[in-house]
Protein backbone atom coordinates (compact mmCIF):
# COMPACT_ATOMS: atom_id res chain seq x y z
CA UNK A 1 106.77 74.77 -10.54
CA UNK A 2 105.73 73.45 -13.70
CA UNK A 3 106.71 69.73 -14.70
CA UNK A 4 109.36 68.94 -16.55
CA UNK A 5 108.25 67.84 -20.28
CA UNK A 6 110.10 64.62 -19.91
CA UNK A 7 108.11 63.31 -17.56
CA UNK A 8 104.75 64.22 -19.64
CA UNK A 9 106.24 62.52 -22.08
CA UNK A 10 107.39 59.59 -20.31
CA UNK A 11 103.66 59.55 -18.41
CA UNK A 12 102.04 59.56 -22.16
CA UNK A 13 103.82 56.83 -23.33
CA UNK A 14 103.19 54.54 -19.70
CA UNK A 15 99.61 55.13 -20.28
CA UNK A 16 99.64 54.09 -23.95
CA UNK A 17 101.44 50.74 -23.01
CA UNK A 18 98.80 50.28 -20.34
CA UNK A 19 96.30 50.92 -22.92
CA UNK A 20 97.78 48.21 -25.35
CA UNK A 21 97.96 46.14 -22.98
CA UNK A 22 94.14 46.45 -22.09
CA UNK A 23 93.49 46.06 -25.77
CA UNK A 24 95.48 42.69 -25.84
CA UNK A 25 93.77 40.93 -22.70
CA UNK A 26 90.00 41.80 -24.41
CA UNK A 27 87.58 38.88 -24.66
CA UNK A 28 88.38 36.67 -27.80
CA UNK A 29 85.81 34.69 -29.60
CA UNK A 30 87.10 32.20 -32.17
CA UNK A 31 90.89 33.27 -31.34
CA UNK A 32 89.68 36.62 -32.62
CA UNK A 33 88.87 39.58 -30.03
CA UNK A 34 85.53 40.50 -29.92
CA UNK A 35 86.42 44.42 -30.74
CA UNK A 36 87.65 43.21 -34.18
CA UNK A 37 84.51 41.66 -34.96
CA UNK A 38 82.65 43.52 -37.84
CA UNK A 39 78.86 44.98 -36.66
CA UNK A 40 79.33 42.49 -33.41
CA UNK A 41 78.70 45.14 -31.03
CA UNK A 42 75.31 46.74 -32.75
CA UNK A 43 74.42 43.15 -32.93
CA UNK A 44 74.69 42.46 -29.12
CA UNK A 45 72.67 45.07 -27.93
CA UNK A 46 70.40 44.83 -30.27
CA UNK A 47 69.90 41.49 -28.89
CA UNK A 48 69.60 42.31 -25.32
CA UNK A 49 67.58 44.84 -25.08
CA UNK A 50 65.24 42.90 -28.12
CA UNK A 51 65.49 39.74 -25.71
CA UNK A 52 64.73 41.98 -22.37
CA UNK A 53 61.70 43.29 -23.81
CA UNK A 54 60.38 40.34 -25.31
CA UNK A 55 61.00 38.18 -22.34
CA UNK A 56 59.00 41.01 -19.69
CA UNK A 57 56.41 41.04 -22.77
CA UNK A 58 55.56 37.61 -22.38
CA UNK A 59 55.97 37.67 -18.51
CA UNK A 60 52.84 40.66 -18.30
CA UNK A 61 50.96 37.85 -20.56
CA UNK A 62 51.30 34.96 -19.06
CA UNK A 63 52.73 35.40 -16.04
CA UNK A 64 54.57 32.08 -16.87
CA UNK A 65 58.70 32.19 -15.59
CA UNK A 66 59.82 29.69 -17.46
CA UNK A 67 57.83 30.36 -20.26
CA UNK A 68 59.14 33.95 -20.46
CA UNK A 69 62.42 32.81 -19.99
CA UNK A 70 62.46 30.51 -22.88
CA UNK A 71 61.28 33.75 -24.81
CA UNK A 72 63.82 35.59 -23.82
CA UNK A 73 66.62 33.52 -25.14
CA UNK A 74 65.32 32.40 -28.10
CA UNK A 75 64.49 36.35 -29.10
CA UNK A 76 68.00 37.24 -27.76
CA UNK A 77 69.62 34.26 -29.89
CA UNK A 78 67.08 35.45 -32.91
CA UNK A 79 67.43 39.28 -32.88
CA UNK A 80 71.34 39.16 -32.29
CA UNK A 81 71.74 36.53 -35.42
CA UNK A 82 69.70 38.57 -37.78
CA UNK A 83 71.45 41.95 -36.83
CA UNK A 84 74.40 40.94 -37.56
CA UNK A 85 73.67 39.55 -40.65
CA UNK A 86 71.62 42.23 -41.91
CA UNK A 87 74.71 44.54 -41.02
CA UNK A 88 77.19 42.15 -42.72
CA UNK A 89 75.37 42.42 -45.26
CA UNK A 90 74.83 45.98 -45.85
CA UNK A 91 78.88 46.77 -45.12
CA UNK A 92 79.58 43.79 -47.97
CA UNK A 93 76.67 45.94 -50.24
CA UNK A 94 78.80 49.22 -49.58
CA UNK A 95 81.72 48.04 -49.83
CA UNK A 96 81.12 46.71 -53.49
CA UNK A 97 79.38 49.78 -54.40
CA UNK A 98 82.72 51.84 -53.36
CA UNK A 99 84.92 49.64 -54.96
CA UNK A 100 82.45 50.17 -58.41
CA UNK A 101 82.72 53.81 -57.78
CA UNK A 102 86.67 53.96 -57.75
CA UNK A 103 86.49 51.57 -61.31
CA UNK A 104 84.10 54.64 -62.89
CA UNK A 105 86.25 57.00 -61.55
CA UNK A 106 89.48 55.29 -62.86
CA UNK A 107 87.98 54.60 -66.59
CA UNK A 108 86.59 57.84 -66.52
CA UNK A 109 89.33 59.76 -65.90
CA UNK A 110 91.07 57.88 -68.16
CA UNK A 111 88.95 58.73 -71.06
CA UNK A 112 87.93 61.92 -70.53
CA UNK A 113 88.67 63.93 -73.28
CA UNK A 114 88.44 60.86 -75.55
CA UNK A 115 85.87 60.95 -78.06
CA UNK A 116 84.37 57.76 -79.75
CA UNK A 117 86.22 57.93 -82.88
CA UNK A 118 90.03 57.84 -80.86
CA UNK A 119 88.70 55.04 -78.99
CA UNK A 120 87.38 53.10 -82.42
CA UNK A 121 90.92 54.39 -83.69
CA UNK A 122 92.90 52.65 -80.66
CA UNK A 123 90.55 49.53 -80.57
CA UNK A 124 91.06 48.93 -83.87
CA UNK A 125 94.82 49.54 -84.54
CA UNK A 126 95.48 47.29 -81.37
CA UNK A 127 93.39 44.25 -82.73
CA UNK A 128 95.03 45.01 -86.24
CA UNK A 129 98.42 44.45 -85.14
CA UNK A 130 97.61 40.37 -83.84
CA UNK A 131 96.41 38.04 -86.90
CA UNK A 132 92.96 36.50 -86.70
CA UNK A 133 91.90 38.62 -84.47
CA UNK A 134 87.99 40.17 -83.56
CA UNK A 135 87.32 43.66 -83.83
CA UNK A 136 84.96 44.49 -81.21
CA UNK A 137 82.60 47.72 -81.80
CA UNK A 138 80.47 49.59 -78.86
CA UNK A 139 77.65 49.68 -79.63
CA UNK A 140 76.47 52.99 -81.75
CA UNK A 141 75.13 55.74 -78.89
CA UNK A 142 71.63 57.10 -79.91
CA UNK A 143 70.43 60.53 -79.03
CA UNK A 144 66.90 61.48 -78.67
């Protein structure tokens, strides 16, 4: 016998609540949960495994425990810090390189099909109509 398609859906929405559920008890850092966290995660493991390595590096050299284990935080502390801010950094850089992408779409679809003479026209017929006011020319194109 095949199952009734209430109870599918009834089973899909126990396991979605169990799911949210899951998502709402996750580790929070700063009253903010550590899955939210911009580049955190790429940062973390960076960390570890750049600490790990680093601290057995220094432990073939030296053979010193304490030593190496002093490494191994410090590199850890080190490497995660700079990840993350060298991945905050780029998403900030992309993000304003987007947002300058939509204004040169916007302004170009708004003039396209405008030549430089309508746009004089318009420029100067709006600054003629307030008193006192500054006409303000582009500046001539030149072709070569």
């Amino acid at each position: 016998m095949a199952a009734s398609p209430n109870l599918d859906v009834e089973q899909a929405l126990l396991d979605f609540e169990e799911a949210q559920e899951k998502k709402k008890s996750s580790l929070k850092l700063f009253g903010k949960s550590i899955s939210d966290i911009p580049c955190f995660r790429e940062a973390f493991l960076y960390g570890i495994v750049g600490g790990l390595g680093v601290g057995i590096a220094s432990f073939l050299f030296t053979s010193r425990v304490g030593r190496s284990l002093d490494f191994t935080v410090y590199s850890y502390a080190a490497i995660t810090a700079g990840t993350w801010c060298y991945c905050r950094y780029e998403k900030a850089h992309r993000h304003l390189e987007l947002l300058r992408f939509k204004h040169e779409m916007k302004t170009r679809a708004l003039t396209e099909g405008v030549t430089d003479t309508d746009r004089l026209r318009s420029v100067q017929t709006d600054s003629t109509s307030e008193e006192g006011s500054v006409i303000i020319l582009p500046a001539p194109r030149t072709t070569s």
